[in-house]
Protein backbone atom coordinates (compact mmCIF):
# COMPACT_ATOMS: atom_id res chain seq x y z
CA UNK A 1 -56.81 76.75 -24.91
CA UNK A 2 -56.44 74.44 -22.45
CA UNK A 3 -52.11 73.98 -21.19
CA UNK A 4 -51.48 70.74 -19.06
CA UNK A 5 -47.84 71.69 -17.61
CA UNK A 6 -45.48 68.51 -18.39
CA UNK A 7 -44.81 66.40 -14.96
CA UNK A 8 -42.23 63.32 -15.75
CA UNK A 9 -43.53 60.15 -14.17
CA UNK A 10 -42.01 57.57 -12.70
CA UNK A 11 -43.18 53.89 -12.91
CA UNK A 12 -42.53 50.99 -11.05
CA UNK A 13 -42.27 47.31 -13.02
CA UNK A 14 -42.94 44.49 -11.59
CA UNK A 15 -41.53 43.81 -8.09
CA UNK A 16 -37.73 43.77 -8.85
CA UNK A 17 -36.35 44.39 -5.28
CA UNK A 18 -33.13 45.90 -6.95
CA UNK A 19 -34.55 48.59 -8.15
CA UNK A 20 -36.18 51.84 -6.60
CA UNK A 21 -38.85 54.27 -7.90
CA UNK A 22 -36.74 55.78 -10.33
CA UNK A 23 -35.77 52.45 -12.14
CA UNK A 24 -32.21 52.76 -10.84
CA UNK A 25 -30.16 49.55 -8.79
CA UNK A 26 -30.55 50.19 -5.23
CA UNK A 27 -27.09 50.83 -3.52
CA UNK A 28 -26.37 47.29 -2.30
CA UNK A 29 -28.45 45.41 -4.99
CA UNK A 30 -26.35 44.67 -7.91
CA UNK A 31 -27.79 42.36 -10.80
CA UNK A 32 -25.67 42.24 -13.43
CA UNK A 33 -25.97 38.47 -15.08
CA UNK A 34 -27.51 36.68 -11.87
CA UNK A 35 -31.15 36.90 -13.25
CA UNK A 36 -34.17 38.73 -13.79
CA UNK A 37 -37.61 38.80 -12.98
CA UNK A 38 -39.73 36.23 -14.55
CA UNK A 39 -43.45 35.88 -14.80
CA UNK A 40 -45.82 36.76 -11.99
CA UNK A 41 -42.36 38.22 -9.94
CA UNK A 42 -40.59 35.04 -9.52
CA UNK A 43 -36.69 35.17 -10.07
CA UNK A 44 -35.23 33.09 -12.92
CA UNK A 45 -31.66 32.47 -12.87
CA UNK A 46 -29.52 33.15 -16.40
CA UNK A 47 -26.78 31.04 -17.02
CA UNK A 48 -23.38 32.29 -17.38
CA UNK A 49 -21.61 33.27 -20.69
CA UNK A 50 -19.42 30.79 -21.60
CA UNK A 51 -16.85 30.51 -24.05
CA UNK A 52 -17.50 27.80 -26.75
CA UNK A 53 -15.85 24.94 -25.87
CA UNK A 54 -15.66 25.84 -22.06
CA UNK A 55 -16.13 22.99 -19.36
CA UNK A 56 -19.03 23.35 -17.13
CA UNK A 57 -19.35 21.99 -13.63
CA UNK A 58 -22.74 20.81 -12.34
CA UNK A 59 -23.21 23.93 -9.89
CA UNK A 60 -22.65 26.47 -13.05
CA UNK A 61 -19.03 27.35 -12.54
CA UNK A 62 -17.40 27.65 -15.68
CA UNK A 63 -14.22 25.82 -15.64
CA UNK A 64 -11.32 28.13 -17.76
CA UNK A 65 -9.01 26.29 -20.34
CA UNK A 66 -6.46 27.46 -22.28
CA UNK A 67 -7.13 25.96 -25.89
CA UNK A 68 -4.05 25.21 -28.21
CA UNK A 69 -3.90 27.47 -31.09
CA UNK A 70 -3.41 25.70 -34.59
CA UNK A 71 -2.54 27.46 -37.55
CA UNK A 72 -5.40 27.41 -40.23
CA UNK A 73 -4.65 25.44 -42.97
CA UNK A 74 -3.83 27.66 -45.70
CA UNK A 75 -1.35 26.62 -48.71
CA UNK A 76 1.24 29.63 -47.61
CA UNK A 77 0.55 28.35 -44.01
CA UNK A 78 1.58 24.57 -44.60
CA UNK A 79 4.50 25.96 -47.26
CA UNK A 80 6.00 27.98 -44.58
CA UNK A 81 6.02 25.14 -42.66
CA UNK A 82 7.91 23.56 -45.33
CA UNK A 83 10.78 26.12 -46.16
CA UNK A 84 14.24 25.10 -47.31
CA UNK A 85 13.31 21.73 -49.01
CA UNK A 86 13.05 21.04 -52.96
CA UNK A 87 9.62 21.32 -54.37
CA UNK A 88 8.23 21.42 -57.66
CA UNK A 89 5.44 23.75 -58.19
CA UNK A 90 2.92 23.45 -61.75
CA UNK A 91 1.88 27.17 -63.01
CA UNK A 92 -0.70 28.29 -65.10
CA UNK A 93 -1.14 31.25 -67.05
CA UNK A 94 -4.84 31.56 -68.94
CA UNK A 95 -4.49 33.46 -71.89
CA UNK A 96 -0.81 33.17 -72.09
CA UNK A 97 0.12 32.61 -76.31
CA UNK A 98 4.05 31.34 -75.84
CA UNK A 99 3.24 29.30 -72.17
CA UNK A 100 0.22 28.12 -70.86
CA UNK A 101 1.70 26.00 -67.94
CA UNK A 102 5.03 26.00 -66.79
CA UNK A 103 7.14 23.73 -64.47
CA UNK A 104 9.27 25.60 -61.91
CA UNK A 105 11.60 23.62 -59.30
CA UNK A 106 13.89 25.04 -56.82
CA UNK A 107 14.05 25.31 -53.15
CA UNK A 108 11.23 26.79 -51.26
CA UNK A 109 12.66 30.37 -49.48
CA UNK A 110 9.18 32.37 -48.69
CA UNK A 111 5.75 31.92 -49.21
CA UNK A 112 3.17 34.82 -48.10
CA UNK A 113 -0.70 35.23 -49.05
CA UNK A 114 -0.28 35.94 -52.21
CA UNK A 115 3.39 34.56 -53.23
CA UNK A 116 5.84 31.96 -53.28
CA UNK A 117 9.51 32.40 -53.67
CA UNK A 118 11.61 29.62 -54.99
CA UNK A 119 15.80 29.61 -55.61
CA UNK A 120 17.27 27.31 -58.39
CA UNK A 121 20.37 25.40 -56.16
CA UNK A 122 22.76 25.18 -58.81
CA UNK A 123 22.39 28.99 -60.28
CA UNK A 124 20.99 30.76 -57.19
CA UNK A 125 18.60 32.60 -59.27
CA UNK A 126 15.09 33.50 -56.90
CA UNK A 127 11.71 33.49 -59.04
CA UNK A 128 8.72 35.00 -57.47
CA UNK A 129 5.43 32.84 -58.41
CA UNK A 130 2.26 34.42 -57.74
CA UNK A 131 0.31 31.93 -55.75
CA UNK A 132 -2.80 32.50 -58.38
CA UNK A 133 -1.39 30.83 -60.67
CA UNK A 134 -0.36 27.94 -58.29
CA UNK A 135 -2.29 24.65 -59.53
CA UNK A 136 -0.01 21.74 -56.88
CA UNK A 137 3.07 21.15 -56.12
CA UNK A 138 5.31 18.20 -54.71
CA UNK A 139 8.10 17.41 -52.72
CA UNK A 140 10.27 14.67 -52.76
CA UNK A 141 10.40 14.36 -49.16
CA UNK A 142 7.69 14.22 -46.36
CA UNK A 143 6.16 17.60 -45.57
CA UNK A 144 5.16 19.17 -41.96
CA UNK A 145 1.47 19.24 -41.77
CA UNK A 146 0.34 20.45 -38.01
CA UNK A 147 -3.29 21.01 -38.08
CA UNK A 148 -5.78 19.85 -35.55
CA UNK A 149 -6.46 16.00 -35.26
CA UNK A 150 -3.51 15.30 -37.61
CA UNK A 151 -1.58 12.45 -36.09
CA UNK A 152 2.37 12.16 -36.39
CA UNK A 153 3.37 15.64 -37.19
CA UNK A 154 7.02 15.13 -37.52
CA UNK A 155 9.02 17.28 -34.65
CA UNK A 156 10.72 20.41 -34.97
């Protein structure tokens, strides 16, 4: 039986002057993003990662900007925005046999993913409506509505 002993070997591609035998970066040679070798050993350059939206200069350089940072426009999101004034909000309840919609009005307190809590003025009784159930509701006043490209957000 014939028993070759095993002898690693090392191979050289193409004629990256970064790299020695062994395939690792040479000590002053670093690469990182600047480029690799192309086809037939010419370098090709690899433009930068840049973040969508990011300003580019002619030469390459990436100019940084700090975007503004909206709030999605979620229902909780625009009724937070909205807390302390009078709404009325329309319920309803499938498969409900003594109400399948209901009418509740009070001033908005909270509203989270999944909730909405309203107080009657006059009483000062809370109700917790599950935002499922939510079909509109309606204010008898102008709401705050900041979302991007919406022109004359009031102030606050």
């Amino acid at each position: 039986m014939f028993n070759q002993q095993y002898s690693p070997v090392q191979y050289r591609i193409g004629n990256n002057p970064y790299m020695n035998q062994g395939g690792q970066m040479n000590q002053g040679g670093q690469m990182g993003h600047m480029g690799h070798m192309g086809h037939m050993g010419q370098m090709t350059t690899m433009p930068p990662q840049v973040p969508s939206g990011s300003p580019m200069t002619p030469s390459g350089q990436v100019t940084p900007v700090q975007l503004p940072v909206f709030e999605q426009s979620y229902i909780e999101n625009i009724l937070r925005l909205n807390l302390g004034k009078v709404g009325t909000f329309y319920m309803t309840y499938e498969n409900n046999s003594q109400w399948n919609a209901k009418i509740f009005k009070g001033v908005l307190e909270a509203a989270g993913r999944d909730h909405i809590i309203i107080s009657d003025p006059k009483t000062g009784v809370r109700t917790i409506l599950l935002m499922i159930n939510l079909d509109y509701a309606t204010f008898d006043e102008p709401l705050v509505y900041e979302y991007p490209g919406t022109i004359g957000n009031p102030v606050r």
